[in-house]
Protein backbone atom coordinates (compact mmCIF):
# COMPACT_ATOMS: atom_id res chain seq x y z
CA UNK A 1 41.04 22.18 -31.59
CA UNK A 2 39.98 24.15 -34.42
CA UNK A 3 38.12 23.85 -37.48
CA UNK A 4 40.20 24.60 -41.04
CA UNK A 5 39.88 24.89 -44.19
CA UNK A 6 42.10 22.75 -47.05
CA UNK A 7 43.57 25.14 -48.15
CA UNK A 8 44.79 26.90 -45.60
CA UNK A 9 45.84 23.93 -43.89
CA UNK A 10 49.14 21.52 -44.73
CA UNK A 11 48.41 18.23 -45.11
CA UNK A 12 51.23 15.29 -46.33
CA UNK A 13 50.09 12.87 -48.87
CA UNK A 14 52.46 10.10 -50.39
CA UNK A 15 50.76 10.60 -54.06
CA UNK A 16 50.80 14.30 -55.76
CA UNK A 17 47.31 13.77 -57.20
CA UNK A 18 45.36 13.47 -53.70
CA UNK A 19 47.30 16.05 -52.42
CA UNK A 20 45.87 18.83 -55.56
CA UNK A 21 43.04 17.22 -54.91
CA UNK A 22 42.03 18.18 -51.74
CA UNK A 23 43.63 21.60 -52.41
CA UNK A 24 41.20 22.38 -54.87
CA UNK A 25 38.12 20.70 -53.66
CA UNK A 26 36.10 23.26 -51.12
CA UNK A 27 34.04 20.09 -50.02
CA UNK A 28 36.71 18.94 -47.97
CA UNK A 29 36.85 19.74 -43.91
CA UNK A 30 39.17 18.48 -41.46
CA UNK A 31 40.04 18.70 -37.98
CA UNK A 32 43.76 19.85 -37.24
CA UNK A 33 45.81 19.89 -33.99
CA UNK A 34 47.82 22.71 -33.23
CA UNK A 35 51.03 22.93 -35.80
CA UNK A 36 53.52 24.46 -32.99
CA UNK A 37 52.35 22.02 -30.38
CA UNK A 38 52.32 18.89 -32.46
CA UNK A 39 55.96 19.79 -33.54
CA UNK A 40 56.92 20.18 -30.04
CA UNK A 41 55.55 16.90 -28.46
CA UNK A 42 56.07 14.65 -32.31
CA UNK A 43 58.69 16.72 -34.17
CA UNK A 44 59.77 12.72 -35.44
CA UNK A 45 56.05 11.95 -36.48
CA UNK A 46 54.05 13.14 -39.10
CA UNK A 47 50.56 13.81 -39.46
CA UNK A 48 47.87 10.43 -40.28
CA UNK A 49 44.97 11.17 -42.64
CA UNK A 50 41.75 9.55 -42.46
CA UNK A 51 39.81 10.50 -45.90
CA UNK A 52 36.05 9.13 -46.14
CA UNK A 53 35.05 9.49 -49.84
CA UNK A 54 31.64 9.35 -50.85
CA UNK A 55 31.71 7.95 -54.98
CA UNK A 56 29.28 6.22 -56.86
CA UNK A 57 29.56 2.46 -57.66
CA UNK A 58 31.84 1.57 -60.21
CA UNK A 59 34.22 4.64 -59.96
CA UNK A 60 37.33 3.24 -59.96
CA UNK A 61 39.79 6.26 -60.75
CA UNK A 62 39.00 9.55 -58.56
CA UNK A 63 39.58 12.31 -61.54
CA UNK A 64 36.98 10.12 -63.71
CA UNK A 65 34.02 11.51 -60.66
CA UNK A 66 34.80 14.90 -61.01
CA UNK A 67 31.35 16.88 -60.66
CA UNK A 68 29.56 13.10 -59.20
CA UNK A 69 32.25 13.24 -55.92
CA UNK A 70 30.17 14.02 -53.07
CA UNK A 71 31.24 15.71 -50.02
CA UNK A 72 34.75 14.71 -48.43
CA UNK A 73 35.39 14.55 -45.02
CA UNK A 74 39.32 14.82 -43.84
CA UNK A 75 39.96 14.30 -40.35
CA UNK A 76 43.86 15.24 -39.68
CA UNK A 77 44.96 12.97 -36.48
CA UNK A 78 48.41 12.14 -34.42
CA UNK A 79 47.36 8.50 -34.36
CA UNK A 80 45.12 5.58 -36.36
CA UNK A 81 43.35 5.30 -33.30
CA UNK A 82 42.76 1.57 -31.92
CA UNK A 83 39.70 0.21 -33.42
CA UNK A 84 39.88 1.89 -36.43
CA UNK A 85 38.73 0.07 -39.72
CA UNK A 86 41.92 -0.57 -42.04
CA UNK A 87 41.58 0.43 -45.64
CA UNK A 88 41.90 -3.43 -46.78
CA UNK A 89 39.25 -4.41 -44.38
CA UNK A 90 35.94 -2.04 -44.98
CA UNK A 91 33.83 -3.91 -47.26
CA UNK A 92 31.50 -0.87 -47.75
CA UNK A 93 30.45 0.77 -50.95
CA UNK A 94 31.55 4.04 -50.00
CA UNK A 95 35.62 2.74 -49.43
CA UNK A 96 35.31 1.56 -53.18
CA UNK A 97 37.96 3.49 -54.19
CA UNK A 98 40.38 3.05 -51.22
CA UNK A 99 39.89 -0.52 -51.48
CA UNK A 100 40.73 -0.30 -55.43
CA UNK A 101 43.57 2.39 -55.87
CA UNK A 102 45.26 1.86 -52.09
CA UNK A 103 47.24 4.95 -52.60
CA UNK A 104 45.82 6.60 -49.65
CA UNK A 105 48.55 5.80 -46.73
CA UNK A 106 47.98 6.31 -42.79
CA UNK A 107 50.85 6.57 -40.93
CA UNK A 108 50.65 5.48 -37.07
CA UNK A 109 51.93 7.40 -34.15
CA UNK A 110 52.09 5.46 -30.40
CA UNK A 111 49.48 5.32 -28.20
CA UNK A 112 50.62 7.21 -25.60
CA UNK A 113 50.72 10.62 -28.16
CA UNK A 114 47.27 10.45 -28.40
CA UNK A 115 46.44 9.55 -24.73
CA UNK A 116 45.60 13.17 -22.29
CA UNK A 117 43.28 13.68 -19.52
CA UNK A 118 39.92 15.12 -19.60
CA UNK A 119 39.42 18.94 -19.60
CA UNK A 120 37.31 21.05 -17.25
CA UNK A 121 34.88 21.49 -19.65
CA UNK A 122 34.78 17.72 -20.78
CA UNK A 123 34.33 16.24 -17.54
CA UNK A 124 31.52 19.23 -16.84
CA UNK A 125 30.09 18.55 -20.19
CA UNK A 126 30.30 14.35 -19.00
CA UNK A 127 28.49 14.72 -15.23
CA UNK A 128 25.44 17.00 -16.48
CA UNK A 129 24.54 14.50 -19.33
CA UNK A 130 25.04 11.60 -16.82
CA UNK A 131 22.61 13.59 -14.53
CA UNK A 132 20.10 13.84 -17.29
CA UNK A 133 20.42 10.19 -18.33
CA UNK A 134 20.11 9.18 -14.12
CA UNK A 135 17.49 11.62 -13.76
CA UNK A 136 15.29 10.64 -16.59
CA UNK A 137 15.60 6.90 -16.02
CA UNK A 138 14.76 7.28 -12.14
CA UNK A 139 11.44 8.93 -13.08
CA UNK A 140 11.04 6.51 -15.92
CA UNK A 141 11.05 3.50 -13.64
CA UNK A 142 9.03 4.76 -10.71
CA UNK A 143 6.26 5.86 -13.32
CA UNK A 144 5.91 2.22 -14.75
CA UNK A 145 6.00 0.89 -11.20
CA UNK A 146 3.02 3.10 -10.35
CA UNK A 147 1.46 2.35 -13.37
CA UNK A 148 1.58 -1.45 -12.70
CA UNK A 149 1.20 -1.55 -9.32
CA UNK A 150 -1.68 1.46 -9.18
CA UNK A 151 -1.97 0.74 -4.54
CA UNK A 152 1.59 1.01 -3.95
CA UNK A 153 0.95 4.52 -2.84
CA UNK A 154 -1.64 2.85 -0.55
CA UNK A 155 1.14 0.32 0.83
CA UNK A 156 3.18 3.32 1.53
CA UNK A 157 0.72 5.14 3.62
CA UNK A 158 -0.16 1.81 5.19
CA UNK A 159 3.65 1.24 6.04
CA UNK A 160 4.10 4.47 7.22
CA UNK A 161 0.97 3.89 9.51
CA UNK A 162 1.98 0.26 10.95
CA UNK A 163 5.46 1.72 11.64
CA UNK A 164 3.13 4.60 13.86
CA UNK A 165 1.05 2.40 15.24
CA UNK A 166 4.23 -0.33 16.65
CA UNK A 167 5.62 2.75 18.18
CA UNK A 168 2.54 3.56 20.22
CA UNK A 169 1.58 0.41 21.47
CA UNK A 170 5.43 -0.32 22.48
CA UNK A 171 6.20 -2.81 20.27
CA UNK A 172 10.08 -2.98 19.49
CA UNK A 173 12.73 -4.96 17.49
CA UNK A 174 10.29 -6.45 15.97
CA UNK A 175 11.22 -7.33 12.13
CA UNK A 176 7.96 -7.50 9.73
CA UNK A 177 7.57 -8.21 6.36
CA UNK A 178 6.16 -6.55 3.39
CA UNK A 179 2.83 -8.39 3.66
CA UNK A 180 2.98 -8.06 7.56
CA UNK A 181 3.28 -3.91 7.30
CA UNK A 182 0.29 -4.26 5.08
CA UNK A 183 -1.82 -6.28 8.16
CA UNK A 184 -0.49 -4.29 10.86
CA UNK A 185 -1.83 -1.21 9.75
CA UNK A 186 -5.12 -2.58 11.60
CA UNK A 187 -3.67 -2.76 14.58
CA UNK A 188 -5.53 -0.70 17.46
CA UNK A 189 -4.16 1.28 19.99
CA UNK A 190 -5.91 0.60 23.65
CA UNK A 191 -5.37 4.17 24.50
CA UNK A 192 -7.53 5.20 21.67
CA UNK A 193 -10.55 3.13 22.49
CA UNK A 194 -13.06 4.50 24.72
CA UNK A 195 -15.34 1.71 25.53
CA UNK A 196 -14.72 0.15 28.57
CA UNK A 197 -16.69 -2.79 30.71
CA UNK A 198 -18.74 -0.63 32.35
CA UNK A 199 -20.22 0.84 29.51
CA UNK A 200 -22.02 -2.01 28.46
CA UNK A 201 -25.04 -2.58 30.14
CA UNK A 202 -27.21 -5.73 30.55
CA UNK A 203 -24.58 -8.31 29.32
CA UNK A 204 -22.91 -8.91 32.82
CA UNK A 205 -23.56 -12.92 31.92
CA UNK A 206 -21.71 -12.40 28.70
CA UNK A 207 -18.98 -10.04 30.21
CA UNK A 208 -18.27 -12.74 32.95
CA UNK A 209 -18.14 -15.90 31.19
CA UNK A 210 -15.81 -14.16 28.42
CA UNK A 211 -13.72 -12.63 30.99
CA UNK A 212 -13.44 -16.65 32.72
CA UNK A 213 -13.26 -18.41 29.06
CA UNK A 214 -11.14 -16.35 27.03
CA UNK A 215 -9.18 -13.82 28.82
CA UNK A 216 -8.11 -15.06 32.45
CA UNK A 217 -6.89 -18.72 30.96
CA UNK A 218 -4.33 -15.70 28.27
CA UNK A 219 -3.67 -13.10 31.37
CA UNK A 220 -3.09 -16.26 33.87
CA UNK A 221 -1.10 -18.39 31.99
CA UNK A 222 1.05 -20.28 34.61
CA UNK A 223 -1.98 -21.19 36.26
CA UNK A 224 -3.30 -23.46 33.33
CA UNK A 225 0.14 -24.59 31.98
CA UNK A 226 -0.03 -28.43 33.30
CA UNK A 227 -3.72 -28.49 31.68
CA UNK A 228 -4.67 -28.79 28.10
CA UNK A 229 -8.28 -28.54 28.82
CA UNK A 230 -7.66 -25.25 30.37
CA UNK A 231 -5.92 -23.46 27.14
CA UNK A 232 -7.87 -20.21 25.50
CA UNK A 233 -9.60 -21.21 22.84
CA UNK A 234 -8.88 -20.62 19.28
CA UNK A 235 -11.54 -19.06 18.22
CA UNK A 236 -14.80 -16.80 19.74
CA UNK A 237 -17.95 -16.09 17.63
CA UNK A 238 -20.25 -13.22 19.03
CA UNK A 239 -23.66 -13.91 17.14
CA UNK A 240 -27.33 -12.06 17.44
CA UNK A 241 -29.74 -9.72 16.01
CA UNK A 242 -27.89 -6.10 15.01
CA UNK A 243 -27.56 -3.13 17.46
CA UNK A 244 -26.95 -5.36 20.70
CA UNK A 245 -23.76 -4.59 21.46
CA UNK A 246 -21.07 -7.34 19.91
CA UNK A 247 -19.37 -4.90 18.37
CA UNK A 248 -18.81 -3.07 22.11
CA UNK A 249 -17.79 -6.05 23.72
CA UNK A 250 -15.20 -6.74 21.06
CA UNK A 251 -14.16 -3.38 21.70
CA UNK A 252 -14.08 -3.36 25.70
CA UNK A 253 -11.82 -6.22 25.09
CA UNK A 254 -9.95 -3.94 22.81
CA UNK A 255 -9.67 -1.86 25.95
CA UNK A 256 -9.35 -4.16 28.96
CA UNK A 257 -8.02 -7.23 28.26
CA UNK A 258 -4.27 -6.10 27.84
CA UNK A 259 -4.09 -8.20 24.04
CA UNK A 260 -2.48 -6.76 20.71
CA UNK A 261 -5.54 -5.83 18.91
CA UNK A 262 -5.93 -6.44 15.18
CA UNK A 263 -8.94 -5.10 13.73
CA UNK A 264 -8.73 -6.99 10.52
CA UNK A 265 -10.79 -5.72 7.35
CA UNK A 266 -11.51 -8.54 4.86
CA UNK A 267 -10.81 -6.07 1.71
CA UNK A 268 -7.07 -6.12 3.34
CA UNK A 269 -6.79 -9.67 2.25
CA UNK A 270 -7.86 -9.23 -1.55
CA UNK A 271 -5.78 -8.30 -4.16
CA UNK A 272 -5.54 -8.31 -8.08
CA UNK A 273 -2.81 -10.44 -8.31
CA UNK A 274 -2.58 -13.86 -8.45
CA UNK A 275 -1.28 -15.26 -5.04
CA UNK A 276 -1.20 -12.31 -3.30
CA UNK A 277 -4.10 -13.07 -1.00
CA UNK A 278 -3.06 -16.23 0.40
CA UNK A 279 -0.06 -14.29 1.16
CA UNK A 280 -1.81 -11.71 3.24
CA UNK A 281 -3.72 -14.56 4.92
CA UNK A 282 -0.22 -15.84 5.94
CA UNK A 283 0.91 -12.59 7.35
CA UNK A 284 -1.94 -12.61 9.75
CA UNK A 285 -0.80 -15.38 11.40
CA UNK A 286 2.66 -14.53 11.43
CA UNK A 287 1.81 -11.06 12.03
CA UNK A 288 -0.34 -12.16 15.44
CA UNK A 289 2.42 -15.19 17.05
CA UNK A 290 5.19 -12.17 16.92
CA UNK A 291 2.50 -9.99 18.90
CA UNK A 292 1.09 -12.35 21.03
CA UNK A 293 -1.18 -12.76 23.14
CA UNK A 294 -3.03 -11.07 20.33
CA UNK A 295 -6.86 -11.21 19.27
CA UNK A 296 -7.75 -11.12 15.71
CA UNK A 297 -11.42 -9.36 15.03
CA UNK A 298 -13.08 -9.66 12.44
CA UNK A 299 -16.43 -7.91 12.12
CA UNK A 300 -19.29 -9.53 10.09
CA UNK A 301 -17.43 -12.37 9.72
CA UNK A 302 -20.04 -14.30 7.27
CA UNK A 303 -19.49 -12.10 4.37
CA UNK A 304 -15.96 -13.11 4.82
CA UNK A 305 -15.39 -16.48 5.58
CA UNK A 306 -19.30 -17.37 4.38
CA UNK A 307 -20.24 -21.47 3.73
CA UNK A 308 -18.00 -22.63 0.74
CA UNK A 309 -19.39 -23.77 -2.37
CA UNK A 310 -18.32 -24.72 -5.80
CA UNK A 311 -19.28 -21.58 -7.60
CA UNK A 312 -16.81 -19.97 -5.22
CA UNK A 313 -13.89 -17.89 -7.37
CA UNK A 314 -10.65 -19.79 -7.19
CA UNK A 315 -8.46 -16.76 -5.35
CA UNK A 316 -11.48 -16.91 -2.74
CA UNK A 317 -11.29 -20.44 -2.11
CA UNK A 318 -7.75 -20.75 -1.93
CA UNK A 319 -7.41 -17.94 0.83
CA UNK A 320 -10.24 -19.06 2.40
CA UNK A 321 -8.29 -22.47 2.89
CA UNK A 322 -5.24 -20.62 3.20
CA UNK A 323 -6.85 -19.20 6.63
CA UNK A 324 -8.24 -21.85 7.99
CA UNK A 325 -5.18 -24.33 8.10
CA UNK A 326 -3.03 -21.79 9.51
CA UNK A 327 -5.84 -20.89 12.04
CA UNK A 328 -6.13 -24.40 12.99
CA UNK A 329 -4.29 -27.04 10.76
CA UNK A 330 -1.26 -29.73 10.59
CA UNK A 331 1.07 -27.05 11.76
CA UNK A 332 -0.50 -25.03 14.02
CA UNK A 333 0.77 -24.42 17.24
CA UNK A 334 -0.67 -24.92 20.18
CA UNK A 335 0.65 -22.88 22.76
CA UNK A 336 0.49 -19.93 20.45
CA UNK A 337 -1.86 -16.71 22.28
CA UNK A 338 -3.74 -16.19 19.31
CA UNK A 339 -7.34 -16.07 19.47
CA UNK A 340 -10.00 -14.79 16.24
CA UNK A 341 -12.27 -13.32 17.36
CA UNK A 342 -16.00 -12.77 14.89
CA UNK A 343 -18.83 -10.68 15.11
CA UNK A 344 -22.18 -11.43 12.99
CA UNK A 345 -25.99 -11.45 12.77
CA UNK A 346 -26.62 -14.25 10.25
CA UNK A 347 -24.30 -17.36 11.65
CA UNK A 348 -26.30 -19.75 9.54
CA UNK A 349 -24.41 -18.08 6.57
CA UNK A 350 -20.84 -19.21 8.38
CA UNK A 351 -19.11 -22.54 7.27
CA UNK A 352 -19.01 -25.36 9.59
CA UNK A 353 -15.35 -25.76 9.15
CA UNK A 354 -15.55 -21.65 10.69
CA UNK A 355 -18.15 -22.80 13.31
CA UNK A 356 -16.05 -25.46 14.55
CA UNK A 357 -13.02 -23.26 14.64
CA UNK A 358 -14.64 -20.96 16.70
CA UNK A 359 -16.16 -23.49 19.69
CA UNK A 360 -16.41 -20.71 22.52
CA UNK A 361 -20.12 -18.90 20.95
CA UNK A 362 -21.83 -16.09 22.94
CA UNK A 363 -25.55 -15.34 21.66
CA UNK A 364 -26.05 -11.60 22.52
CA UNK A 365 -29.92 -11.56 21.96
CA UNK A 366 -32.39 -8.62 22.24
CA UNK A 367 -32.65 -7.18 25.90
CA UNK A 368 -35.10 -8.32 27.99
CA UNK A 369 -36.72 -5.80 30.39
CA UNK A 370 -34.50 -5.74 32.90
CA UNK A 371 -31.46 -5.17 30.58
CA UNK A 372 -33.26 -2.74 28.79
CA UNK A 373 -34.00 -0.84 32.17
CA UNK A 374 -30.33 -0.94 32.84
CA UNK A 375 -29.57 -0.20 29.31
CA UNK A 376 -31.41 3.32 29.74
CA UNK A 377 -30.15 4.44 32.88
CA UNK A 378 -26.60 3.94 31.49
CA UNK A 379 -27.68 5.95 28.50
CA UNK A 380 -29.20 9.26 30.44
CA UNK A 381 -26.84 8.97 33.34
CA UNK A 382 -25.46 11.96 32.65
CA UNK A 383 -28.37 13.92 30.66
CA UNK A 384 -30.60 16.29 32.76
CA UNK A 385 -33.32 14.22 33.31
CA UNK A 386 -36.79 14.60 35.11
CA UNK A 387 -36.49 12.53 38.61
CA UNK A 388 -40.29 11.72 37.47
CA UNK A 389 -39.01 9.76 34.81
CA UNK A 390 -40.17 6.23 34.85
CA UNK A 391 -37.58 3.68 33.53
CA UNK A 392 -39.10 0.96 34.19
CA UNK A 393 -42.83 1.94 32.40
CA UNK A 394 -40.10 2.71 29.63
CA UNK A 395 -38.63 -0.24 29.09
CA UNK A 396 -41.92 -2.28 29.74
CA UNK A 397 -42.93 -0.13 26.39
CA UNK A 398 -40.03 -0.39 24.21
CA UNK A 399 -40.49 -4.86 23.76
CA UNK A 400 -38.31 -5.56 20.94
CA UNK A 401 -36.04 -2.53 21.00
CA UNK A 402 -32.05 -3.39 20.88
CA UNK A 403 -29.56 -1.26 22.71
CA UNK A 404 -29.05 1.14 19.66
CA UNK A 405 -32.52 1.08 19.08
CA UNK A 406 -32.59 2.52 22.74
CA UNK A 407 -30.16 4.73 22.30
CA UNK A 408 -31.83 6.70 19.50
CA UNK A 409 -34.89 6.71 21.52
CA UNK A 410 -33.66 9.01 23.90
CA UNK A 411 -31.60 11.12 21.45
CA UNK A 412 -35.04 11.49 19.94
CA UNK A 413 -36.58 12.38 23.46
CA UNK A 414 -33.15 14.97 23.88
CA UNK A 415 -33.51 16.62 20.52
CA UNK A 416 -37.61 17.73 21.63
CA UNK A 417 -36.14 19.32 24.30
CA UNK A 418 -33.91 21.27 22.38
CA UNK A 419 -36.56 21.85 19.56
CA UNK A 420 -39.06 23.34 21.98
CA UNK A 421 -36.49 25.76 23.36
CA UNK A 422 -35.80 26.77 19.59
CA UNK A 423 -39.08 27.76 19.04
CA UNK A 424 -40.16 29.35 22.61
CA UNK A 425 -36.89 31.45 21.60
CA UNK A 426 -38.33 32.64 18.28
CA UNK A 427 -42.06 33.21 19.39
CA UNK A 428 -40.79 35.28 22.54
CA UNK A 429 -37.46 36.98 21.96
CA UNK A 430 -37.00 39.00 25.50
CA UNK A 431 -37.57 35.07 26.89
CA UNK A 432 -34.57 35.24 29.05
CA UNK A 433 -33.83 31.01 29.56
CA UNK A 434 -30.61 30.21 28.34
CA UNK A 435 -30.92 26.97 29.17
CA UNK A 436 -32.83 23.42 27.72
CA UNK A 437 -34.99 22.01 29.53
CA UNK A 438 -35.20 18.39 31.31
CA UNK A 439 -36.07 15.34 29.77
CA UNK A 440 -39.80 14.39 30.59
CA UNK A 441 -41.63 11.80 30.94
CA UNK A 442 -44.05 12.96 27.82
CA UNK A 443 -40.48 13.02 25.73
CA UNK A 444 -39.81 9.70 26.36
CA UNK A 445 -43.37 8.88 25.26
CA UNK A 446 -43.49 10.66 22.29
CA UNK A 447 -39.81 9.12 21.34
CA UNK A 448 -40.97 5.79 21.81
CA UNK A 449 -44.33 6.44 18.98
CA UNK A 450 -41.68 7.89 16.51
CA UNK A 451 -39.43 4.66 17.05
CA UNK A 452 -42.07 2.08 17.03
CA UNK A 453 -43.31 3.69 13.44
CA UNK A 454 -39.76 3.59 11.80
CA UNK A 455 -39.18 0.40 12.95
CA UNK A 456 -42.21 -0.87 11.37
CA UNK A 457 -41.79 0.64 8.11
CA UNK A 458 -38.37 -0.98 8.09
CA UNK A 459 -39.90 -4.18 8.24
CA UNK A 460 -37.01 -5.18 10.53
CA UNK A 461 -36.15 -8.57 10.84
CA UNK A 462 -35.35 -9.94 14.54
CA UNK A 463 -32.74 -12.85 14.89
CA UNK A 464 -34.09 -14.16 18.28
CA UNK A 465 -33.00 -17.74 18.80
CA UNK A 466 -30.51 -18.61 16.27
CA UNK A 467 -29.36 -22.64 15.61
CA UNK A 468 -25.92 -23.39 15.57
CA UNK A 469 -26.03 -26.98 15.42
């Protein structure tokens, strides 16, 4: 196509006026097909003329605008193309004059002169503003998702985590949900833990009776089939003063007892929108029957599941509920391996429906002396340690102490070992001892004075005999 002038350009009119008209008006523009191909293809067809005059209301007769005629566009085409407006049917202002004089005629050619395929440059021309459009619109979308939903780049990474996590512990074929991915980011691999039985000293009792209670009925299952009596219990609550070594156990059975392992964080279960809790609390559930036998911990488990009250928000109470019917409602399931397992120094704080879910209690009080004599061996059994060290003059002296209260003690008594090699080091510098020294007695004494004074500015409170009745 090109772009012509009128008067270089022949155009056919049926009425000698329009046709000096336009010859004599530089205003006028219109497109024109090439002559010598036009009379090769349509020698039998003439050219069509669209005209779009521009004339003030009231104009009926175009010599009477003269100098108030605004711009004309001509377009010169082979064909009234479908769709286009008929003079007799524009009702517009602007068509005044077609619509009054008629004396403007457009002649139709068929369709199929009009119809040709798309150049090169068209179809080029086409994709790369499609690309735009897709391009812009993508980016468009994923920036108002993000900006209403500001943790889905948190449920990603969590996704992306679960998905890591199934693989290592050698879970396969197993389809979760959305709200599943979300819960099974918790899970914890047994290879990663550390902790093992015998690194927990002085709770032999506890170690046994949970090993009897809560793991053999799980690991020994035919054994206890014919026997409801004899079934795991749902639910295990690990209560006593802080620093006594619940959190280990739970851990050690992390390790040992052979269970999925779901380390469950109460801030997983909250969320802004409305609903979207209960349907964590759900996914739990479902997450733990598809990986059973499975054990659900949940340390400090009063600040989660606290005694209910009617100042309670309504999203709190709802999941709250929401968790305890599928724990142990209408439609629980009996023979399901799922066991919760809670950790917490204030049990008064738990509701009864919680305390009743959770029958099988262990109290893990402060050592006695005996525990905390075993408690310290454990902890320097592989220090370098004085033989003149007196364990059990130590733990006759440390009433009151927990386990990590013990253990600090003789990091204390470790770090004025390594203190008084510092400073023999700067005081003689040809001192030729590469070495620290043992652990003495006289550490452990002076340890147990810096303890004793922290511990009584702290004004710690001891939970030693809790009621749960």
């Amino acid at each position: 196509m090109r772009w012509a002038s009128s008067t270089k350009a022949q155009a056919h009119f049926d009425v000698p006026w329009a046709a000096k008209y336009v010859s004599n008006n530089p205003c006028i523009r219109f497109i024109a097909i090439d002559d010598q191909k036009r009379n090769l293809e349509f020698p039998e067809c003439g050219p069509s003329m669209v005209v779009h005059i521009s004339v003030p209301f009231g104009v009926k007769h175009l010599e009477e605008a003269n100098e108030q005629v605004e711009p004309i566009i001509l377009v010169k085409l082979n064909k009234l193309l479908p769709g286009l407006p008929q003079p007799d049917s524009i009702k517009c202002q602007k068509w005044r004059y077609l619509q009054t004089s008629k004396k403007m005629v457009l002649k139709e050619i068929p369709t199929e002169s009009v119809a040709r395929p798309l150049g090169r440059n068209e179809v080029i021309g086409l994709l790369f503003r499609l690309t735009i459009f897709g391009a812009v619109t993508y980016f468009t979308i994923k920036w108002m998702v993000d900006a209403i939903d500001p943790t889905r780049k948190q449920k990603m990474e969590a996704q992306k985590q679960a998905e890591k996590l199934m693989k290592q512990i050698g879970v396969q074929n197993v389809k979760l949900s959305e709200y599943e991915m979300s819960i099974a980011a918790h899970l914890v691999d047994p290879l990663t833990m550390q902790i093992t039985w015998s690194d927990i000293a002085g709770l032999d009792e506890v170690i046994t009776e949970l090993k009897d209670t809560v793991i053999l009925p799980i690991q020994k299952r035919h054994l206890f089939e014919g026997s409801r009596l004899l079934q795991p219990p749902k639910g295990v609550l690990l209560y006593g003063p802080p620093g006594c070594g619940k959190t280990l156990i739970a851990k050690a059975t992390a390790k040992e007892a052979g269970f999925r392992f779901i380390n469950l964080q109460p801030s997983t279960l909250t969320d802004k929108w409305y609903g979207e809790s209960q349907k964590l609390a759900a996914a739990v559930f479902s997450l733990a029957i598809k990986l059973q036998p499975s054990i659900i911990f949940i340390d400090e488990i009063d600040s989660f599941l606290r005694s209910r009250s009617s100042s309670d928000h309504e999203a709190t109470a709802m999941m709250k509920a929401q968790f305890m019917s599928l724990w142990d409602g209408l439609e629980t399931d009996y023979n399901c391996q799922v066991i919760i397992m809670g950790a917490t120094n204030r049990p008064q704080d738990l509701d009864s429906a919680i305390l009743r879910r959770m029958p099988t209690r262990f109290h893990i009080n402060q050592p006695n002396v005996r525990q905390r004599e075993e408690i310290l061996k454990l902890i320097l059994d592989n220090e370098n340690v004085e033989p003149t060290v007196d364990f059990v003059e130590i733990a006759k002296e440390t009433d009151g102490f927990s386990g990590s209260d013990l253990r600090e003690l003789c990091r204390d008594a470790a770090l004025l070992c390594v203190r008084d090699f510092v400073h023999n080091t700067h005081a003689n510098d040809s001192l030729e001892e590469d070495c620290i020294r043992s652990i003495q007695q006289q550490d452990m004494q002076r340890a147990i004075q810096k303890m004793r004074k922290s511990k009584s500015a702290g004004g710690q409170s001891v939970l030693m005999h809790a009621a749960m009745d």
